[in-house]
C-alpha atoms as a PDB file:
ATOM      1  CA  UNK A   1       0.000   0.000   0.000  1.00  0.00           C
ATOM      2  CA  UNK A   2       2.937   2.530   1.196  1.00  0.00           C
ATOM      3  CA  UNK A   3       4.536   1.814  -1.972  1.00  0.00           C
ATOM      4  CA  UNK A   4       1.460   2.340  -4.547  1.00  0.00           C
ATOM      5  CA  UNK A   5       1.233   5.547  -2.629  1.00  0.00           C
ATOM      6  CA  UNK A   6       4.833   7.041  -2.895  1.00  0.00           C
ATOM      7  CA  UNK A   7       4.586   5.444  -6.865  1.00  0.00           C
ATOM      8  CA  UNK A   8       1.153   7.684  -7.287  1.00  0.00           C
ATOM      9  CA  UNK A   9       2.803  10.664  -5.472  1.00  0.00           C
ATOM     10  CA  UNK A  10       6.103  10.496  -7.468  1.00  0.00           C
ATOM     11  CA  UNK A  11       4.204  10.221 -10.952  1.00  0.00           C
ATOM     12  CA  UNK A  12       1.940  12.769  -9.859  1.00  0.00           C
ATOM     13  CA  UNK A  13       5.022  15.306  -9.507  1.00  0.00           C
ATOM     14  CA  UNK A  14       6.813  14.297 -11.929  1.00  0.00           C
ATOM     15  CA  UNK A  15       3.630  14.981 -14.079  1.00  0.00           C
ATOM     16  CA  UNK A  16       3.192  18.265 -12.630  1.00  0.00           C
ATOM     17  CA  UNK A  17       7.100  18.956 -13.259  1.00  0.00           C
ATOM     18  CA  UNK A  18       6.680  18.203 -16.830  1.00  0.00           C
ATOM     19  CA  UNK A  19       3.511  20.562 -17.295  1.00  0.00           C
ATOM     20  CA  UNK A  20       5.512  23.169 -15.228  1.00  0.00           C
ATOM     21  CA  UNK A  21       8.375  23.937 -17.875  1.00  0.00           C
ATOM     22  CA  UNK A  22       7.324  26.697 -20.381  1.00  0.00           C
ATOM     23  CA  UNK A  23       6.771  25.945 -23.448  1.00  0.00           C
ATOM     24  CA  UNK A  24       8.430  28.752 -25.146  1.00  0.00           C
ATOM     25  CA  UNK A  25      12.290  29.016 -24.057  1.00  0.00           C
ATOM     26  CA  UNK A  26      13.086  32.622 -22.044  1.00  0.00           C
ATOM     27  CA  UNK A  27      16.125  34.056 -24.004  1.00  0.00           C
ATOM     28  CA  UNK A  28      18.719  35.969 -21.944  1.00  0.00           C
ATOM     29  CA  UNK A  29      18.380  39.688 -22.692  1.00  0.00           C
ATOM     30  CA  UNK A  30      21.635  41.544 -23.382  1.00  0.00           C
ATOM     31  CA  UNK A  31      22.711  45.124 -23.497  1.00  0.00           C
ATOM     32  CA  UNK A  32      20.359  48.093 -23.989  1.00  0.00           C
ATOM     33  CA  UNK A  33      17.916  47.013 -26.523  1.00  0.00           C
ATOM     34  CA  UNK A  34      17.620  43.813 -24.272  1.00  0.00           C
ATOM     35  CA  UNK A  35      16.761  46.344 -21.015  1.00  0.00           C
ATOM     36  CA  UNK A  36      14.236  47.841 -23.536  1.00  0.00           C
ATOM     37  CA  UNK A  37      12.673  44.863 -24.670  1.00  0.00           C
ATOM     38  CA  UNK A  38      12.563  43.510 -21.125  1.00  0.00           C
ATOM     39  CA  UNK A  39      10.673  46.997 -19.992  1.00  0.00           C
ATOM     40  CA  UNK A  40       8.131  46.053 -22.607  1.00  0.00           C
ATOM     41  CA  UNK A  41       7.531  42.631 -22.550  1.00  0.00           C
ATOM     42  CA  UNK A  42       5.019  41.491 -20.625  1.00  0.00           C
ATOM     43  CA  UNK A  43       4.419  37.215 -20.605  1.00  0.00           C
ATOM     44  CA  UNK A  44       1.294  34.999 -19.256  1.00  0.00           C
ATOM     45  CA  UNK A  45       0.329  30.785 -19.064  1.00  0.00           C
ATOM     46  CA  UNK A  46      -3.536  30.093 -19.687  1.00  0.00           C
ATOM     47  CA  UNK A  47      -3.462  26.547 -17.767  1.00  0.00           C
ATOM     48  CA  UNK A  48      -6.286  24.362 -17.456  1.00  0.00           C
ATOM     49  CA  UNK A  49      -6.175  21.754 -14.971  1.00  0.00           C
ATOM     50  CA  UNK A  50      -2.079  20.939 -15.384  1.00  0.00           C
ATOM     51  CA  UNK A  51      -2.463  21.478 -19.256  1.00  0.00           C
ATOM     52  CA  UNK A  52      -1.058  24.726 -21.303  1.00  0.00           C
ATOM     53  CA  UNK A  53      -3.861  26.200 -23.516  1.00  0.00           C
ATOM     54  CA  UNK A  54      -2.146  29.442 -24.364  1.00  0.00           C
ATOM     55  CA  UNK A  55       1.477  31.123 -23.860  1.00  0.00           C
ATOM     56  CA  UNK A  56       2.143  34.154 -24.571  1.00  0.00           C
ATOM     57  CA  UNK A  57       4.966  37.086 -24.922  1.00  0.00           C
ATOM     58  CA  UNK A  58       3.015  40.690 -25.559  1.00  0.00           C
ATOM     59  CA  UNK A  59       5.380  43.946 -26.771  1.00  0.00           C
ATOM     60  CA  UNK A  60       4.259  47.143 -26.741  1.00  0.00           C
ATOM     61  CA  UNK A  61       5.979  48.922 -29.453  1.00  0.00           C
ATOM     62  CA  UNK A  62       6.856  52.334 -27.289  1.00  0.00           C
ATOM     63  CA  UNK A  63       8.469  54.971 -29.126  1.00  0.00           C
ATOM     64  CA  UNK A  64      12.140  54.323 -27.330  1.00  0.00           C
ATOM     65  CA  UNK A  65      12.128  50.784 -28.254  1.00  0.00           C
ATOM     66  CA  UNK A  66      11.117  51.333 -31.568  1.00  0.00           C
ATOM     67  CA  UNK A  67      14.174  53.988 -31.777  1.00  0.00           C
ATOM     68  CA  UNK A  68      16.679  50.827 -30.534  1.00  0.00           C
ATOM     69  CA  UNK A  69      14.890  48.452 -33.083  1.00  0.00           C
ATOM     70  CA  UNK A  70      15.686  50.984 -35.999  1.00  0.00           C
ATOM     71  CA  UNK A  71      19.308  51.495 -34.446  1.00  0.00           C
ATOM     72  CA  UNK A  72      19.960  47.377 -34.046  1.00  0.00           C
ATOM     73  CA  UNK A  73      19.251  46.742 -37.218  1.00  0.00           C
ATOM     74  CA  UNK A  74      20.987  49.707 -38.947  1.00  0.00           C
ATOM     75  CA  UNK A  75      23.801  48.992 -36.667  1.00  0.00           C
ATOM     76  CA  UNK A  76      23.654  45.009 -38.047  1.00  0.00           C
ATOM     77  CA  UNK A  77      23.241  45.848 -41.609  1.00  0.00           C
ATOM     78  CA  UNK A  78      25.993  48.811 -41.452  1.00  0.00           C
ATOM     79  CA  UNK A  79      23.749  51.026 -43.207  1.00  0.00           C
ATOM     80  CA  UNK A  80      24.945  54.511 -43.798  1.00  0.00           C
ATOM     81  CA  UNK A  81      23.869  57.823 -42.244  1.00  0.00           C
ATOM     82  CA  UNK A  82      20.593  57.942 -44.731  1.00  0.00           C
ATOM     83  CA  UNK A  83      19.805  54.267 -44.601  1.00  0.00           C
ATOM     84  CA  UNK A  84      19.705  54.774 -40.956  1.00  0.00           C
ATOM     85  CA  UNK A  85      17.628  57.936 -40.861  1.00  0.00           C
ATOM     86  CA  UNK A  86      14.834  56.117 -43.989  1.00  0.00           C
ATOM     87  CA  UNK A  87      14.833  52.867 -41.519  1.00  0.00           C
ATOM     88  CA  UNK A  88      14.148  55.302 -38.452  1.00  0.00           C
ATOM     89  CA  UNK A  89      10.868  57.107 -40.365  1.00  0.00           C
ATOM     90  CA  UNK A  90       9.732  54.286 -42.021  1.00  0.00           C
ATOM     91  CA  UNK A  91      10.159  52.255 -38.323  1.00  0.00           C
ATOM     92  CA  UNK A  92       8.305  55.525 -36.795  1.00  0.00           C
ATOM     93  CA  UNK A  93       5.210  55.372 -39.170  1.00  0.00           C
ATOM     94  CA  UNK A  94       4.567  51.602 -38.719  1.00  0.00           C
ATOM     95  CA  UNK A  95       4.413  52.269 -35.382  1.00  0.00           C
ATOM     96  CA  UNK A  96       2.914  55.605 -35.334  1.00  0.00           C
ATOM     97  CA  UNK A  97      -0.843  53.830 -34.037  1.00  0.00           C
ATOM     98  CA  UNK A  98      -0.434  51.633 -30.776  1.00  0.00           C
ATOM     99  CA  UNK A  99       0.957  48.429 -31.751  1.00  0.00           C
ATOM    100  CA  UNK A 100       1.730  45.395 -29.525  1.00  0.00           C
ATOM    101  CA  UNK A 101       3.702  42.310 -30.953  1.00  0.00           C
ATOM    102  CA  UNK A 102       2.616  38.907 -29.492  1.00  0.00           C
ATOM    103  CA  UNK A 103       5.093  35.670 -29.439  1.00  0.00           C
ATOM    104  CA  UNK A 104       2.247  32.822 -29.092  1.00  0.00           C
ATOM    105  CA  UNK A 105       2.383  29.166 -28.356  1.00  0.00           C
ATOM    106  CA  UNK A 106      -0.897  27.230 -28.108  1.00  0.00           C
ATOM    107  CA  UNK A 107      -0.669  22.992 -28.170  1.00  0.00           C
ATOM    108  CA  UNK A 108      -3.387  23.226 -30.936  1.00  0.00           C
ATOM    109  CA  UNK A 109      -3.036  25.330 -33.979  1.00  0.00           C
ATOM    110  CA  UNK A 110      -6.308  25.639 -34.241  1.00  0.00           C
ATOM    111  CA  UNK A 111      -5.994  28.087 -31.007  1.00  0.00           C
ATOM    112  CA  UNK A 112      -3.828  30.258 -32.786  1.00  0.00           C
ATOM    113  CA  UNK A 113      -6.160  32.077 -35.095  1.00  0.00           C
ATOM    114  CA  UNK A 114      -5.968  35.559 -34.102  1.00  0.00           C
ATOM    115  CA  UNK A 115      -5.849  36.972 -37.228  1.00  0.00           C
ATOM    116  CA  UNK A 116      -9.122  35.437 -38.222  1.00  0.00           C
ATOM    117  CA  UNK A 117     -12.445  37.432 -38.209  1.00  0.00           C
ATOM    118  CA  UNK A 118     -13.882  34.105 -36.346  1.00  0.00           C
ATOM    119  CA  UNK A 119     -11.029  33.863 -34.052  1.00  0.00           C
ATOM    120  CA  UNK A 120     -11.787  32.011 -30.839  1.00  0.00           C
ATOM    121  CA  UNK A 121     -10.108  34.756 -28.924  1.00  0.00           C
ATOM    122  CA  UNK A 122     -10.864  37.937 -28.859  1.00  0.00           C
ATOM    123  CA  UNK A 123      -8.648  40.543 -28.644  1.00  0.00           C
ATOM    124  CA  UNK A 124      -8.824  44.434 -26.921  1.00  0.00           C
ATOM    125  CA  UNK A 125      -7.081  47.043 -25.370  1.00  0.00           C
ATOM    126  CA  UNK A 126      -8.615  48.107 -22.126  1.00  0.00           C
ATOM    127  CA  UNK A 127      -8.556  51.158 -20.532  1.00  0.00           C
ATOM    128  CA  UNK A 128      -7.335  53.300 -23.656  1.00  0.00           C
ATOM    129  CA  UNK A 129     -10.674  53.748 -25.508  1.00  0.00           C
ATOM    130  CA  UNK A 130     -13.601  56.803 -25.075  1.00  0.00           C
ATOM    131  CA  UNK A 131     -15.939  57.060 -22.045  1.00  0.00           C
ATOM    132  CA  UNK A 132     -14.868  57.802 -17.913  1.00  0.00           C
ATOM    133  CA  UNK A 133     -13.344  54.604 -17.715  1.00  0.00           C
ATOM    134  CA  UNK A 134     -11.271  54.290 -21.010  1.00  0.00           C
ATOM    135  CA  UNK A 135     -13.551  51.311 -22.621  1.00  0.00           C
ATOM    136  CA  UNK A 136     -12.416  48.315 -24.880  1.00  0.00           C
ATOM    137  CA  UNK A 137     -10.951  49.454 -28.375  1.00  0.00           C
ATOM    138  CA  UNK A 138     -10.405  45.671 -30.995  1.00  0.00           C
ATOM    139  CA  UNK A 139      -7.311  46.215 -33.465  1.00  0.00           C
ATOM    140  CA  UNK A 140      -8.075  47.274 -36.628  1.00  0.00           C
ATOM    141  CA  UNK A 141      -5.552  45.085 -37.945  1.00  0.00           C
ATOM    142  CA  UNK A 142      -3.834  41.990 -37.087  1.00  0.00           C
ATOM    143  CA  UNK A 143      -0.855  40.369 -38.840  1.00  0.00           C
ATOM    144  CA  UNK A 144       0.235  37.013 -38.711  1.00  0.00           C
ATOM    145  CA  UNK A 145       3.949  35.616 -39.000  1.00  0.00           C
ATOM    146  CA  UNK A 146       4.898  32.034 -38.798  1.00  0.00           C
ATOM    147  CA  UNK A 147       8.164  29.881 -39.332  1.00  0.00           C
ATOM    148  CA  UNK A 148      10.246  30.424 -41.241  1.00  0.00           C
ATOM    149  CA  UNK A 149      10.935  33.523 -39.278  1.00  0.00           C
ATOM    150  CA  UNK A 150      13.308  36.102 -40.462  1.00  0.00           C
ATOM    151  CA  UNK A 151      16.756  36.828 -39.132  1.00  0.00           C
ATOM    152  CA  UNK A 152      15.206  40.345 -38.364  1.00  0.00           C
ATOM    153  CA  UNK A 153      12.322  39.230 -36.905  1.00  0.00           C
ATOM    154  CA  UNK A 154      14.170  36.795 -34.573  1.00  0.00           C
ATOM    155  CA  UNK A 155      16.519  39.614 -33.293  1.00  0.00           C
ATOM    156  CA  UNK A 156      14.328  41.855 -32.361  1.00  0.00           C
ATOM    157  CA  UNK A 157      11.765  39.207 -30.654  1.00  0.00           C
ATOM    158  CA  UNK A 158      14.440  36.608 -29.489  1.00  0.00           C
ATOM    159  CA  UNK A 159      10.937  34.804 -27.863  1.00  0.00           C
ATOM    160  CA  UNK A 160      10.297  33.242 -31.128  1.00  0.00           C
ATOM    161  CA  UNK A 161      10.863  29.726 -31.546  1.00  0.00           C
ATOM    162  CA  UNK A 162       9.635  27.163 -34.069  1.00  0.00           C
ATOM    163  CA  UNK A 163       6.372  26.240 -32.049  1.00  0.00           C
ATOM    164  CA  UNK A 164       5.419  29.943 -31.703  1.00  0.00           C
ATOM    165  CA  UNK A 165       3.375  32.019 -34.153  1.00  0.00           C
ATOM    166  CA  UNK A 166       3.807  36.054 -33.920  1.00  0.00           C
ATOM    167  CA  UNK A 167       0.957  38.423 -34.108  1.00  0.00           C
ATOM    168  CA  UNK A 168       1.489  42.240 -35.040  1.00  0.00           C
ATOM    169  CA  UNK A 169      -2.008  44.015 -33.119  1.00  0.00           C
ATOM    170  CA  UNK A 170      -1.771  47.802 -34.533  1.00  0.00           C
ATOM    171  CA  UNK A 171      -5.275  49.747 -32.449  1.00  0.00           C
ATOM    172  CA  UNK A 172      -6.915  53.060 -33.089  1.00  0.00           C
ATOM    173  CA  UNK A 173      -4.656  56.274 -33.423  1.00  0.00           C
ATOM    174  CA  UNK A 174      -6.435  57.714 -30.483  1.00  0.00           C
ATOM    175  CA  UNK A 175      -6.108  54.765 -28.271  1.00  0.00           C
ATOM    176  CA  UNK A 176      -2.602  55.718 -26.845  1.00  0.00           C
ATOM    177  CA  UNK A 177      -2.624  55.258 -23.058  1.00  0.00           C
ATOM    178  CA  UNK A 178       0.283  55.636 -20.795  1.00  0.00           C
ATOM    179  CA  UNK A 179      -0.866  52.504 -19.013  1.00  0.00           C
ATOM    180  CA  UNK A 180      -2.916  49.418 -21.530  1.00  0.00           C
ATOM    181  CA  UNK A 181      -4.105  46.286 -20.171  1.00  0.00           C
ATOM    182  CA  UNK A 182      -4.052  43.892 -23.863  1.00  0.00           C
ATOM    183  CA  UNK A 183      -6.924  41.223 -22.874  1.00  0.00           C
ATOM    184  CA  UNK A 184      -6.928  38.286 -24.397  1.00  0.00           C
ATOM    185  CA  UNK A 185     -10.281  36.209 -23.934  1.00  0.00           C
ATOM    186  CA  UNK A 186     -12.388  33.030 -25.085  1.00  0.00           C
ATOM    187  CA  UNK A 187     -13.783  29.848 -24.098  1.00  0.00           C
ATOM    188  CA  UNK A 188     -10.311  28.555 -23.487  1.00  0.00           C
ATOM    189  CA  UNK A 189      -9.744  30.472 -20.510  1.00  0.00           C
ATOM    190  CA  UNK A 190      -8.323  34.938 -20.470  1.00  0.00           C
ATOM    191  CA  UNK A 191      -5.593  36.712 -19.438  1.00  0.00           C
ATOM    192  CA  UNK A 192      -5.111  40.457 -19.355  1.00  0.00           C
ATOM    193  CA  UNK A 193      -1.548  41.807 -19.907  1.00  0.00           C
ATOM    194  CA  UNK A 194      -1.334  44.930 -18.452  1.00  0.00           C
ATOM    195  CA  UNK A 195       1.603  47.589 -18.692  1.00  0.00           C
ATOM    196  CA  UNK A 196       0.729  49.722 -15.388  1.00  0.00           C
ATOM    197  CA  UNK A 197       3.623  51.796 -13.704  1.00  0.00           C
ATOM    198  CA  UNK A 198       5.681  50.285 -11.790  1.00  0.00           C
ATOM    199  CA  UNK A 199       5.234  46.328 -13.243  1.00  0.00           C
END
């Protein structure tokens, strides 16, 4: 009996040790863009029960990081003093709207459909819209990106992996908030990033 037990216990945590790791690898962060990106990133698990339904690395494209993302990969490329400035402004307009960039794992592809007008998540920046209380505000756009990733790509979101699928959510021109909550929501479970002072 003492034995069955300690065999239940030991599979038990060994089963909960194995559901514990993350599924998408944390990458160590170096120098100043790395600071940057850390400042920005913000990361959630959807569990349910012991199983991973979503994972997820959110960026909010701030205009400081999107300063060291022009200067990393003019500095990689060696690009003259005009290349640089062209990759600055052209940087600086894609980003002009809020944007957040997502790094997400789900187990089923299916899950990761956020790009789809049927999507079974939806998607919405809280606290940045009209009214007292700031409202919900959906992208108007969402872009999809999925392996084969580019060099470019991988540098400046060193979360990417070839599980992962990355999501570029660009929202309203005049839903710029010093501190945005990104929800994420469905019948799989929600989690709400949020980017408040201090966190």
């Amino acid at each position: 009996m003492k034995v069955t037990r300690a065999m239940a216990l030991g599979a038990a945590l060994l089963a909960l040790a194995s559901c514990a790791r993350l599924p998408v690898a944390e990458p160590r962060l170096e120098g100043e863009y790395g600071k940057l990106l850390r400042q920005e990133t913000r990361r959630a698990t959807l569990y349910q029960g012991l199983e991973v339904r979503l994972f997820v690395h959110a960026v909010r494209q701030t205009p400081e990081l999107v300063r060291a993302q022009a200067a990393l990969l003019s500095t990689a490329r060696t690009e003259t003093p005009a290349q640089t400035a062209d990759r600055l402004a052209q940087l600086q307009r894609d980003n002009a709207a809020p944007v957040f960039v997502a790094v997400v794992y789900t187990p089923e592809a299916s899950w990761s459909d956020w790009e789809s007008k049927s999507s079974v998540w939806r998607l919405a920046l809280q606290g940045c819209g009209a009214g007292p209380n700031g409202g919900d505000v959906a992208p108007t756009k969402v872009e999809r990106f999925d392996v084969p990733f580019s060099a470019d790509l991988i540098a400046l979101y060193p979360y990417l992996d070839e599980f992962s699928s990355l999501y570029r959510l660009t929202f309203p021109a005049g839903s710029s908030c010093a501190e945005p909550k990104l929800l994420i929501a469905g019948t799989l479970g929600q989690v709400t990033l949020s980017w408040a002072a201090g966190q």
